[in-house]
PDB file of N, CA and C in Angstrom:
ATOM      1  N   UNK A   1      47.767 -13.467  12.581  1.00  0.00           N
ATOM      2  CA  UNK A   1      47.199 -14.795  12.398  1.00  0.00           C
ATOM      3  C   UNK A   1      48.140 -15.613  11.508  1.00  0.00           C
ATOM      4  N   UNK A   2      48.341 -16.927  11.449  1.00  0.00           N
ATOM      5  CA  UNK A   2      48.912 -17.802  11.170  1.00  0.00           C
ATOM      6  C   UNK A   2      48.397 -18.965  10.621  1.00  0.00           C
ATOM      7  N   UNK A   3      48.741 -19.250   9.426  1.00  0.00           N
ATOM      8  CA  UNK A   3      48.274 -20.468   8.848  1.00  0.00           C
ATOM      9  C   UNK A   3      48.606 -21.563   9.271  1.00  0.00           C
ATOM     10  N   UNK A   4      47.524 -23.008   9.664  1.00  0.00           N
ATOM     11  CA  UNK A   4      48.338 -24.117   9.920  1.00  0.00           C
ATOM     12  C   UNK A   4      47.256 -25.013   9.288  1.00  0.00           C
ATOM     13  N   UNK A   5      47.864 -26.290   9.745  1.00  0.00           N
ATOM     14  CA  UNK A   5      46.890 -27.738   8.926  1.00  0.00           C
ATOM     15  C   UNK A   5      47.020 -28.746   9.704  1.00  0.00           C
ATOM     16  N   UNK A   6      45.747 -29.518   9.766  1.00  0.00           N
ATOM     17  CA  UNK A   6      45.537 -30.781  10.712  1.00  0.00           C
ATOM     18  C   UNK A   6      45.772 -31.803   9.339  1.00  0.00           C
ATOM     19  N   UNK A   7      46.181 -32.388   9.200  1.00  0.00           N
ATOM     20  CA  UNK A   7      46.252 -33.458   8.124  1.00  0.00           C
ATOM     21  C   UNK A   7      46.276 -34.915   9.085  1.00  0.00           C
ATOM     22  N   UNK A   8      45.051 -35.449   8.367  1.00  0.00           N
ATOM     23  CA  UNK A   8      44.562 -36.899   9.313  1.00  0.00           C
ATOM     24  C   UNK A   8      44.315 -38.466   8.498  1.00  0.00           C
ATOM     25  N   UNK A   9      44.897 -39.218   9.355  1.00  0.00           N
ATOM     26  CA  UNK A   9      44.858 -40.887   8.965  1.00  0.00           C
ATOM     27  C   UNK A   9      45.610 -41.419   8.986  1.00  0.00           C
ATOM     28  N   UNK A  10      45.658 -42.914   9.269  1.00  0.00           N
ATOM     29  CA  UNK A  10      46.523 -43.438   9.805  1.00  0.00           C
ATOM     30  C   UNK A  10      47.341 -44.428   8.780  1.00  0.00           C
ATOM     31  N   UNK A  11      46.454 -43.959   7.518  1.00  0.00           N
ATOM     32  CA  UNK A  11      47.309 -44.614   5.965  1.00  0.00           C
ATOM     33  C   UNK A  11      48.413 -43.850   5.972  1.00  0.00           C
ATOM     34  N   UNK A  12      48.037 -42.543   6.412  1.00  0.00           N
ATOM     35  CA  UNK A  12      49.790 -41.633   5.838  1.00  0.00           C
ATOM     36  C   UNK A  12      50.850 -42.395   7.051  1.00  0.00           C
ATOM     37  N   UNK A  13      50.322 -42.548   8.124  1.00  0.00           N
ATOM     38  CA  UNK A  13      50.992 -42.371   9.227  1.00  0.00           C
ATOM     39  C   UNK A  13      51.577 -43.619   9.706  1.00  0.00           C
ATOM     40  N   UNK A  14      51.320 -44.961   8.458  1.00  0.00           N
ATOM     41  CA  UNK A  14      51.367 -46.367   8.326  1.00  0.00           C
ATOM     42  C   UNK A  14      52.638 -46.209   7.219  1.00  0.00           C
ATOM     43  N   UNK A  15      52.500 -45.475   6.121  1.00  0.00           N
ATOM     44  CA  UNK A  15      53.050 -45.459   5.100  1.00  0.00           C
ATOM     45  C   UNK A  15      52.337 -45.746   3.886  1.00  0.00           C
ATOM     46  N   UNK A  16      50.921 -46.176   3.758  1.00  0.00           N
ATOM     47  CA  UNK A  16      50.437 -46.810   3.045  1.00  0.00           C
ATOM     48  C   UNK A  16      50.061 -45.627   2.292  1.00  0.00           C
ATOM     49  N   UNK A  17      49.925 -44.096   2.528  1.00  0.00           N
ATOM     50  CA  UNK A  17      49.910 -43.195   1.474  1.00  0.00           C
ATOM     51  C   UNK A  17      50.921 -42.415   1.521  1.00  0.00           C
ATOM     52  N   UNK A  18      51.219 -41.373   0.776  1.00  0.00           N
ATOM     53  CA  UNK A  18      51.569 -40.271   0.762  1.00  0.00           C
ATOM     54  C   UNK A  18      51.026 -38.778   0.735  1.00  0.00           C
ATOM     55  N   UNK A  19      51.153 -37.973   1.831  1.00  0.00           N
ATOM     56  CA  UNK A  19      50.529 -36.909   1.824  1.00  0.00           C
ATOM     57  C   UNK A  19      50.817 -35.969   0.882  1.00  0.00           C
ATOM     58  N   UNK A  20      49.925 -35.837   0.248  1.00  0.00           N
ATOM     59  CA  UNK A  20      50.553 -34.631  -1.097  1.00  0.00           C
ATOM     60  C   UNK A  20      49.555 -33.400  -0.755  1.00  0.00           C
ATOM     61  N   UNK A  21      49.014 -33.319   0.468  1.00  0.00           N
ATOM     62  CA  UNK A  21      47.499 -32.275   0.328  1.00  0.00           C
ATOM     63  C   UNK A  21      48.932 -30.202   1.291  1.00  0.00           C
ATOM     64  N   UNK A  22      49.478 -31.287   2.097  1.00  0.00           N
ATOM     65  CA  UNK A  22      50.823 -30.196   2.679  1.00  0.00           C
ATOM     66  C   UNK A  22      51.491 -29.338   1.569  1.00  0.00           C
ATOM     67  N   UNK A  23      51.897 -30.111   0.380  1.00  0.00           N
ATOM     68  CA  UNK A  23      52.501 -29.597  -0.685  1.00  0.00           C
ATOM     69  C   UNK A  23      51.760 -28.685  -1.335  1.00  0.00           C
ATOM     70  N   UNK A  24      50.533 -28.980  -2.020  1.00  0.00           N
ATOM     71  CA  UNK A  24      49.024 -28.127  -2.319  1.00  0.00           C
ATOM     72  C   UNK A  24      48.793 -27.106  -1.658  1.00  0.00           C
ATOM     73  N   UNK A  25      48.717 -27.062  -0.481  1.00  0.00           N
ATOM     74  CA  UNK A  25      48.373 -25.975   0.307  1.00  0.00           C
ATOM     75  C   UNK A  25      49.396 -24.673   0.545  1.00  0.00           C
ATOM     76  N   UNK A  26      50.468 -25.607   0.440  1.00  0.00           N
ATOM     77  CA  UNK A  26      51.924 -23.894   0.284  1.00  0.00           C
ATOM     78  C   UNK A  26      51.685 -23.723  -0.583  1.00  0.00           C
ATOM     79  N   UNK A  27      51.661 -24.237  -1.978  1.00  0.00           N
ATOM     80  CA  UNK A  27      51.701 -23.377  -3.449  1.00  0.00           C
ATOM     81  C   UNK A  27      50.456 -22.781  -3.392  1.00  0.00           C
ATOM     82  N   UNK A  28      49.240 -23.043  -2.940  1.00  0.00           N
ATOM     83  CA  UNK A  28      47.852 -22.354  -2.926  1.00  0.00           C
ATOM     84  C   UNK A  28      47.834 -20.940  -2.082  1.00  0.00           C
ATOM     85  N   UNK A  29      48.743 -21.429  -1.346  1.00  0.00           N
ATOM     86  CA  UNK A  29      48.951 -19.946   0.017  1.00  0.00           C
ATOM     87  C   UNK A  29      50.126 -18.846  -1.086  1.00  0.00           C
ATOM     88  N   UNK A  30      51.326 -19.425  -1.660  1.00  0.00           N
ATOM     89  CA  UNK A  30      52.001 -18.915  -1.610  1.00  0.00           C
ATOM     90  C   UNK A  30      51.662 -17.860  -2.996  1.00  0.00           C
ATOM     91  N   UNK A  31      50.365 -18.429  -3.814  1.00  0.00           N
ATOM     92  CA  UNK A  31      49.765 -17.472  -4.591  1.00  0.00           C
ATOM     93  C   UNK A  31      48.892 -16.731  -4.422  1.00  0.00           C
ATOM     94  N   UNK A  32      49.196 -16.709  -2.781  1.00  0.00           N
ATOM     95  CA  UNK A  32      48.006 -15.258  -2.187  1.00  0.00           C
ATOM     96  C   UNK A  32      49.378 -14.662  -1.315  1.00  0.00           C
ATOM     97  N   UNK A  33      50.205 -14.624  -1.330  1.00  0.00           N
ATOM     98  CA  UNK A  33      51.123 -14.233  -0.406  1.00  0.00           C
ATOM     99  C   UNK A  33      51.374 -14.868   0.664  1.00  0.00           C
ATOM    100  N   UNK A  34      50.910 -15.873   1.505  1.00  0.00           N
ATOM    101  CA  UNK A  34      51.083 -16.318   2.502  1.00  0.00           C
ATOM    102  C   UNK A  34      51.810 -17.431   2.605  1.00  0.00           C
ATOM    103  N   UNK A  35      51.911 -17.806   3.736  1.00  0.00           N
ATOM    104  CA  UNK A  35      53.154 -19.096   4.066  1.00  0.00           C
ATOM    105  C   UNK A  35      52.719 -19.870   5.036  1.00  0.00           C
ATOM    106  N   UNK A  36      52.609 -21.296   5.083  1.00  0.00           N
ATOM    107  CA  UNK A  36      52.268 -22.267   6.094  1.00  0.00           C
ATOM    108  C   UNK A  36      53.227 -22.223   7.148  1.00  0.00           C
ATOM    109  N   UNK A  37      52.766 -21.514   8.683  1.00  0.00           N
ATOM    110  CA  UNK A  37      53.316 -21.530   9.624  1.00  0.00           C
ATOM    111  C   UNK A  37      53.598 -23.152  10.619  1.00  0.00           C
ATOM    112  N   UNK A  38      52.748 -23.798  10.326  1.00  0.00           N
ATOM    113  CA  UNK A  38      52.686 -25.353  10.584  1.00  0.00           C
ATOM    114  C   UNK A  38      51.783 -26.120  10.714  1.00  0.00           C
ATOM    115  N   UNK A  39      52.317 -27.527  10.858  1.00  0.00           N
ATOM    116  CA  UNK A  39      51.717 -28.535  10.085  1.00  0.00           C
ATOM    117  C   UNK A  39      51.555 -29.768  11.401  1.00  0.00           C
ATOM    118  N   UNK A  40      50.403 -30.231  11.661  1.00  0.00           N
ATOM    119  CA  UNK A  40      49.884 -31.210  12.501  1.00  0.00           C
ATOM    120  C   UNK A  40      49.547 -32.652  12.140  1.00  0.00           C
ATOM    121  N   UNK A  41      50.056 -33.898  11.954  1.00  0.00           N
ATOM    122  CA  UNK A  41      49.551 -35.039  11.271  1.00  0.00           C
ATOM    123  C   UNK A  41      48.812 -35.585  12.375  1.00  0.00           C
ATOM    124  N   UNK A  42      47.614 -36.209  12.143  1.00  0.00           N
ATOM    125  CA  UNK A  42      47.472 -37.319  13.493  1.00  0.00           C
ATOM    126  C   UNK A  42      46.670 -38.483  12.722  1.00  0.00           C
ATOM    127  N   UNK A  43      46.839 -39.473  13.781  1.00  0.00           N
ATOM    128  CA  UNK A  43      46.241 -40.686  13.378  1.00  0.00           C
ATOM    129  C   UNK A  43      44.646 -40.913  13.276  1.00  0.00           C
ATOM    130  N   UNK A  44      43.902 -41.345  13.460  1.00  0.00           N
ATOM    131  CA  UNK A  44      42.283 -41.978  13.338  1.00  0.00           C
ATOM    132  C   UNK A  44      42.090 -42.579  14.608  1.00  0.00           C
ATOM    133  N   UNK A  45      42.811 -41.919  15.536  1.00  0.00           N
ATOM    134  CA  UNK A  45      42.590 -42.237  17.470  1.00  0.00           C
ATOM    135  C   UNK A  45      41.650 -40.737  18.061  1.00  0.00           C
ATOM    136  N   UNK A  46      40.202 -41.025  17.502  1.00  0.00           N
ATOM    137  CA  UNK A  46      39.452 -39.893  18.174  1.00  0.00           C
ATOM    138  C   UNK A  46      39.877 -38.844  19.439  1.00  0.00           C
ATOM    139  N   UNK A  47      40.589 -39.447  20.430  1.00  0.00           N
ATOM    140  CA  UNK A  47      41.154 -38.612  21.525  1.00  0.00           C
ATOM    141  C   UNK A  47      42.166 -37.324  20.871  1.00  0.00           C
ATOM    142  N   UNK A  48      43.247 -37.833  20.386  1.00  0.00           N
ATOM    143  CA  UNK A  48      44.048 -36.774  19.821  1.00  0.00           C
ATOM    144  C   UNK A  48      43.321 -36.398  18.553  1.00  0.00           C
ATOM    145  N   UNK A  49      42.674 -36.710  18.080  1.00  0.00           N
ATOM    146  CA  UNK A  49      42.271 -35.738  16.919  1.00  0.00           C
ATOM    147  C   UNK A  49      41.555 -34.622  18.020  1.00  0.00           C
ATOM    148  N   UNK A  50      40.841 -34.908  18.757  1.00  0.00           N
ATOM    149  CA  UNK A  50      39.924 -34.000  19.570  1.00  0.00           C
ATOM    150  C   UNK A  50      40.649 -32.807  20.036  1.00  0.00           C
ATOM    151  N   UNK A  51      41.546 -33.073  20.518  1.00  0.00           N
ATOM    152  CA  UNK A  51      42.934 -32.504  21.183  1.00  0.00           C
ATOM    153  C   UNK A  51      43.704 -31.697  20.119  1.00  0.00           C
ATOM    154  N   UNK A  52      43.967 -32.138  19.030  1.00  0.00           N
ATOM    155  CA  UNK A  52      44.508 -31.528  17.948  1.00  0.00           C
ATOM    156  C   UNK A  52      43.385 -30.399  17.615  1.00  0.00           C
ATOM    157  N   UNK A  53      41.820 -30.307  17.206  1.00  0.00           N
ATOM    158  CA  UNK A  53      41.049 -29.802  16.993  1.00  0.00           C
ATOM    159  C   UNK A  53      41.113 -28.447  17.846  1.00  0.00           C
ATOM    160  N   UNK A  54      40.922 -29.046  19.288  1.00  0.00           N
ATOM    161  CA  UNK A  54      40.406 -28.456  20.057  1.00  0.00           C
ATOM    162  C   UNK A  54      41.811 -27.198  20.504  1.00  0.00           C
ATOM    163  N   UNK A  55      43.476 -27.361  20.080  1.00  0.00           N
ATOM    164  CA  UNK A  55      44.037 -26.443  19.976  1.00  0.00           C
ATOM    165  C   UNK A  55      44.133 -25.468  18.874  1.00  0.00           C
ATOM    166  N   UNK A  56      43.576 -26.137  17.552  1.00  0.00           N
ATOM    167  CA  UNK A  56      43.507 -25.493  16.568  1.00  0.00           C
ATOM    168  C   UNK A  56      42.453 -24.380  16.753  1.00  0.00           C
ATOM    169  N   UNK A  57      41.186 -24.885  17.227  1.00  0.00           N
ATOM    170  CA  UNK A  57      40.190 -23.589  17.234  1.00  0.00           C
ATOM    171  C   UNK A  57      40.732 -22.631  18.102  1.00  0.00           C
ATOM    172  N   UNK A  58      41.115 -23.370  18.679  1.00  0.00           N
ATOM    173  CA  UNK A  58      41.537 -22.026  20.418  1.00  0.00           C
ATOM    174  C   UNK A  58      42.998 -21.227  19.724  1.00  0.00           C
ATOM    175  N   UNK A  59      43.777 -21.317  19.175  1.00  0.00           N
ATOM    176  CA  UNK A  59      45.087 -20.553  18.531  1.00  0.00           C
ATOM    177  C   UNK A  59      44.493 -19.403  17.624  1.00  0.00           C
ATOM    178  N   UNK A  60      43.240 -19.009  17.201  1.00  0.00           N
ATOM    179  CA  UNK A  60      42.819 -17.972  16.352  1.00  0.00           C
ATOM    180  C   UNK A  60      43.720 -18.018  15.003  1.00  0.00           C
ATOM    181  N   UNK A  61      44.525 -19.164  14.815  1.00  0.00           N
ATOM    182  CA  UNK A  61      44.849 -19.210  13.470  1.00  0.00           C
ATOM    183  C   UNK A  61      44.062 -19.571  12.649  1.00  0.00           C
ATOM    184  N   UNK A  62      44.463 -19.451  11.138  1.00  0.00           N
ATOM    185  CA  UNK A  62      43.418 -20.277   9.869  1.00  0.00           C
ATOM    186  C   UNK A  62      44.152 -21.624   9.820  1.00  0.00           C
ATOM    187  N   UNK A  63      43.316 -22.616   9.763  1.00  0.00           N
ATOM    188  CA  UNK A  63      43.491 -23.942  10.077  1.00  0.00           C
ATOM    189  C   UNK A  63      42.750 -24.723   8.778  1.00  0.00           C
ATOM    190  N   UNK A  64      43.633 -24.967   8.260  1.00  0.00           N
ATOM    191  CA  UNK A  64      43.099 -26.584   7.361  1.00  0.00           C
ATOM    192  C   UNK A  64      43.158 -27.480   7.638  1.00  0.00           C
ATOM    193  N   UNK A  65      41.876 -28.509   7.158  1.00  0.00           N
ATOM    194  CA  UNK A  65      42.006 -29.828   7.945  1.00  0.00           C
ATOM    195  C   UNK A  65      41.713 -30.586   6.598  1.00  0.00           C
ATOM    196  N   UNK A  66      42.889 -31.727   6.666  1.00  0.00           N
ATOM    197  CA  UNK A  66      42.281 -32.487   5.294  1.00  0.00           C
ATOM    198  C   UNK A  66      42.642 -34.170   6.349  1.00  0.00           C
ATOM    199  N   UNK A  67      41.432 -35.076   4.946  1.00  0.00           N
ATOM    200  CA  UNK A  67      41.430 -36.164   5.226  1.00  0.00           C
ATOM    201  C   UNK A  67      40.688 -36.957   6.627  1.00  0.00           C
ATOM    202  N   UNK A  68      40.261 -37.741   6.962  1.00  0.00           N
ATOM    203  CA  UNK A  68      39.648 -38.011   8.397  1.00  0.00           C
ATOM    204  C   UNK A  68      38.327 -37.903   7.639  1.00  0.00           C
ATOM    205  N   UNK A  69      37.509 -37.790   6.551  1.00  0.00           N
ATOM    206  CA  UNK A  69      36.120 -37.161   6.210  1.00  0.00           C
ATOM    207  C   UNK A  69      36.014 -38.338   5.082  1.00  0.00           C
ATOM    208  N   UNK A  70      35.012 -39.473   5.580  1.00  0.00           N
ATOM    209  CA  UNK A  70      34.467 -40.413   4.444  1.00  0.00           C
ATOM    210  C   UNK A  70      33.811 -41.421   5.297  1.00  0.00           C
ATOM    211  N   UNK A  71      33.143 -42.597   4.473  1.00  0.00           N
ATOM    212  CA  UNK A  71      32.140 -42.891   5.033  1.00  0.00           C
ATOM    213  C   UNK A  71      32.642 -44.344   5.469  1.00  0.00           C
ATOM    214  N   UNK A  72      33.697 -44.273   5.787  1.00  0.00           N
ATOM    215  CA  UNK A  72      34.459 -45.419   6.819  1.00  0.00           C
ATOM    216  C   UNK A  72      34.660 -45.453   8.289  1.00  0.00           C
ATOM    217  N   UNK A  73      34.315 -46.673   9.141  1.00  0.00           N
ATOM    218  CA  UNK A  73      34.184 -46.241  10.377  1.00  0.00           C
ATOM    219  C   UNK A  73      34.994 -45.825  11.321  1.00  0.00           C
ATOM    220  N   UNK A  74      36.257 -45.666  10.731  1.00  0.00           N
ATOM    221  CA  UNK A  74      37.913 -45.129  11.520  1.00  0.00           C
ATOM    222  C   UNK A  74      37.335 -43.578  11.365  1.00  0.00           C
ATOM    223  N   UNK A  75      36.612 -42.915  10.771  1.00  0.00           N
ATOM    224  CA  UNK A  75      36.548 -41.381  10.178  1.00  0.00           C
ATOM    225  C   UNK A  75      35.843 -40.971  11.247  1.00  0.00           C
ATOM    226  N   UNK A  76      36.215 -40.142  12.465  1.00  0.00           N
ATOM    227  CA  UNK A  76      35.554 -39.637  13.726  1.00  0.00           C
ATOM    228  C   UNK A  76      35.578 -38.226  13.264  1.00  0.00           C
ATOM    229  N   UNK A  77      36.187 -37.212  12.326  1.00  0.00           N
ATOM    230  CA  UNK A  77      36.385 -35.946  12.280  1.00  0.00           C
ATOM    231  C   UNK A  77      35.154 -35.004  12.930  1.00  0.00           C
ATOM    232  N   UNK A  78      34.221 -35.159  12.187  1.00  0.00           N
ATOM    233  CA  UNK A  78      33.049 -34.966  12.336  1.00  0.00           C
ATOM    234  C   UNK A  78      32.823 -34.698  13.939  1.00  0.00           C
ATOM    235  N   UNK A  79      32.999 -35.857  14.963  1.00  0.00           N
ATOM    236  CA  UNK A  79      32.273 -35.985  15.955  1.00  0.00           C
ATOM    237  C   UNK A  79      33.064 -35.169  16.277  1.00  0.00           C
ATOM    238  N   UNK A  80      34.953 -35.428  16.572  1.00  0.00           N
ATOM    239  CA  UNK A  80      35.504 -35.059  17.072  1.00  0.00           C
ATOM    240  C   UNK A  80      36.122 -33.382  17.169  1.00  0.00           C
ATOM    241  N   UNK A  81      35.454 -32.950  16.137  1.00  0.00           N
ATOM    242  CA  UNK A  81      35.041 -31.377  16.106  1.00  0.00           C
ATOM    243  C   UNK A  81      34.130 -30.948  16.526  1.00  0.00           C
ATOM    244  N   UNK A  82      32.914 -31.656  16.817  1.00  0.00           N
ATOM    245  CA  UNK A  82      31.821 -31.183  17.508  1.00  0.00           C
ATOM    246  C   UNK A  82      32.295 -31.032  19.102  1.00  0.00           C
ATOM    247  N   UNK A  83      32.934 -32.257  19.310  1.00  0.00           N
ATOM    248  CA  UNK A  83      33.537 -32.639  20.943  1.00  0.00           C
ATOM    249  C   UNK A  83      34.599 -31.350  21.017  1.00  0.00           C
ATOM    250  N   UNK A  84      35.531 -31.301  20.399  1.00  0.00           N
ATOM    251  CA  UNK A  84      36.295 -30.237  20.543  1.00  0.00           C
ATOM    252  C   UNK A  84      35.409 -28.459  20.999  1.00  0.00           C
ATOM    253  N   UNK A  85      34.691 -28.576  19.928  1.00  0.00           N
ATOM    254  CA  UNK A  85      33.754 -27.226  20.576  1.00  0.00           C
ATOM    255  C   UNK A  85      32.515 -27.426  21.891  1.00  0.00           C
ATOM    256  N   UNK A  86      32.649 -28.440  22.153  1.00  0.00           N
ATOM    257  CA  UNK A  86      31.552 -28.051  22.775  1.00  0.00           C
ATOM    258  C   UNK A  86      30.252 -28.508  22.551  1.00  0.00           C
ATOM    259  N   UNK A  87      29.862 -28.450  21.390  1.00  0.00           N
ATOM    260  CA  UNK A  87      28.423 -29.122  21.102  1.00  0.00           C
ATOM    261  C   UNK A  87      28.555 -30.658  20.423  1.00  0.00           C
ATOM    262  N   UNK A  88      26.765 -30.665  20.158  1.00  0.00           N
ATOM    263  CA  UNK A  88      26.677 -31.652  20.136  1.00  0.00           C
ATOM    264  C   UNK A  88      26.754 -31.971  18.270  1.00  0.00           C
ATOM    265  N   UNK A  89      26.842 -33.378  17.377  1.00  0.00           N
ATOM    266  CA  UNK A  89      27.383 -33.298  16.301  1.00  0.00           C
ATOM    267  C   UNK A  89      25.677 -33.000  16.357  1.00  0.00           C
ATOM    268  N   UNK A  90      25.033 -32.839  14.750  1.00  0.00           N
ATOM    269  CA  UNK A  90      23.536 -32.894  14.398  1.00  0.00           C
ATOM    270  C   UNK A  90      23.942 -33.232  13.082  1.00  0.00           C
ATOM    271  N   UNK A  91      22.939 -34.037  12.321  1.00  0.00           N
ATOM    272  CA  UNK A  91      22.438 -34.290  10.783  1.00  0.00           C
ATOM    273  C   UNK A  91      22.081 -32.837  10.751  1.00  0.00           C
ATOM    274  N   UNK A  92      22.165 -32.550   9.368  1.00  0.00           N
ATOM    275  CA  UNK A  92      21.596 -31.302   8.511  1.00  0.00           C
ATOM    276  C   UNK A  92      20.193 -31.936   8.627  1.00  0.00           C
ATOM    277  N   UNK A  93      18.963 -31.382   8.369  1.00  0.00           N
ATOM    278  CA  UNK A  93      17.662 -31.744   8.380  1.00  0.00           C
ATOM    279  C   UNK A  93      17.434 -32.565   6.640  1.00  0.00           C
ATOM    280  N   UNK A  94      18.262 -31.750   5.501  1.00  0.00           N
ATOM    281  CA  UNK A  94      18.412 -32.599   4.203  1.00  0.00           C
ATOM    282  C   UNK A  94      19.421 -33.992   3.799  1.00  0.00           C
ATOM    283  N   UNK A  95      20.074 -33.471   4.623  1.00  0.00           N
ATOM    284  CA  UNK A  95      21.009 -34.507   4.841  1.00  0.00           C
ATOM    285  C   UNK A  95      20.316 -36.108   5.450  1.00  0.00           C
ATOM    286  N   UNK A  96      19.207 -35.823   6.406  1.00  0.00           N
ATOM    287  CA  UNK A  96      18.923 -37.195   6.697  1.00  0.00           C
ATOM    288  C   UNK A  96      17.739 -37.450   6.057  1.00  0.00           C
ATOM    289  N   UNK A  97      17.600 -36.835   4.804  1.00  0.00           N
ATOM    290  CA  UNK A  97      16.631 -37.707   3.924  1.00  0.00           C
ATOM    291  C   UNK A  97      16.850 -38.996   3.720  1.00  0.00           C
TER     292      UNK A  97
END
């Protein structure tokens, strides 16, 4: 198995941030022994995130996904992991208090 990372938004991918979460994650791996086999950026275009998702689950690697997760309406992660597997998204039952 093989480590990789979805890293998502279209601020990094504009220039308007810098991804520092890639850097974090080798030094976090590399103090368990392991090593980031690779690295996936995509934009806030629901189709390829789906697509990105949907190879990540299917590769049986360990997969991190940062960014794409907040309460702005570009942020599809959510759905687009549900779409990737198969089902449908659901509220937690506490969650839609």
């Amino acid at each position: 198995m093989q480590v990789g990372a979805i890293i998502i938004g279209d601020e990094l991918l504009s220039g308007k941030r810098q991804d520092k979460h890639m850097a974090s994650l080798i030094r976090m791996l590399a103090t368990r022994g392991m090593k980031l086999a690779w690295v996936e950026y995509v934009g806030d275009a629901p189709l390829r995130l789906r697509d990105a998702l949907k190879r990540a689950f299917a590769s049986g690697d360990l997969v991190f996904s940062f960014g794409g997760i907040g309460a702005t309406p570009d942020d599809y992660t959510r759905q687009c992991a549900a779409e990737a597997l198969g089902l449908e998204l659901e509220i937690h039952p506490e969650a839609g208090r």
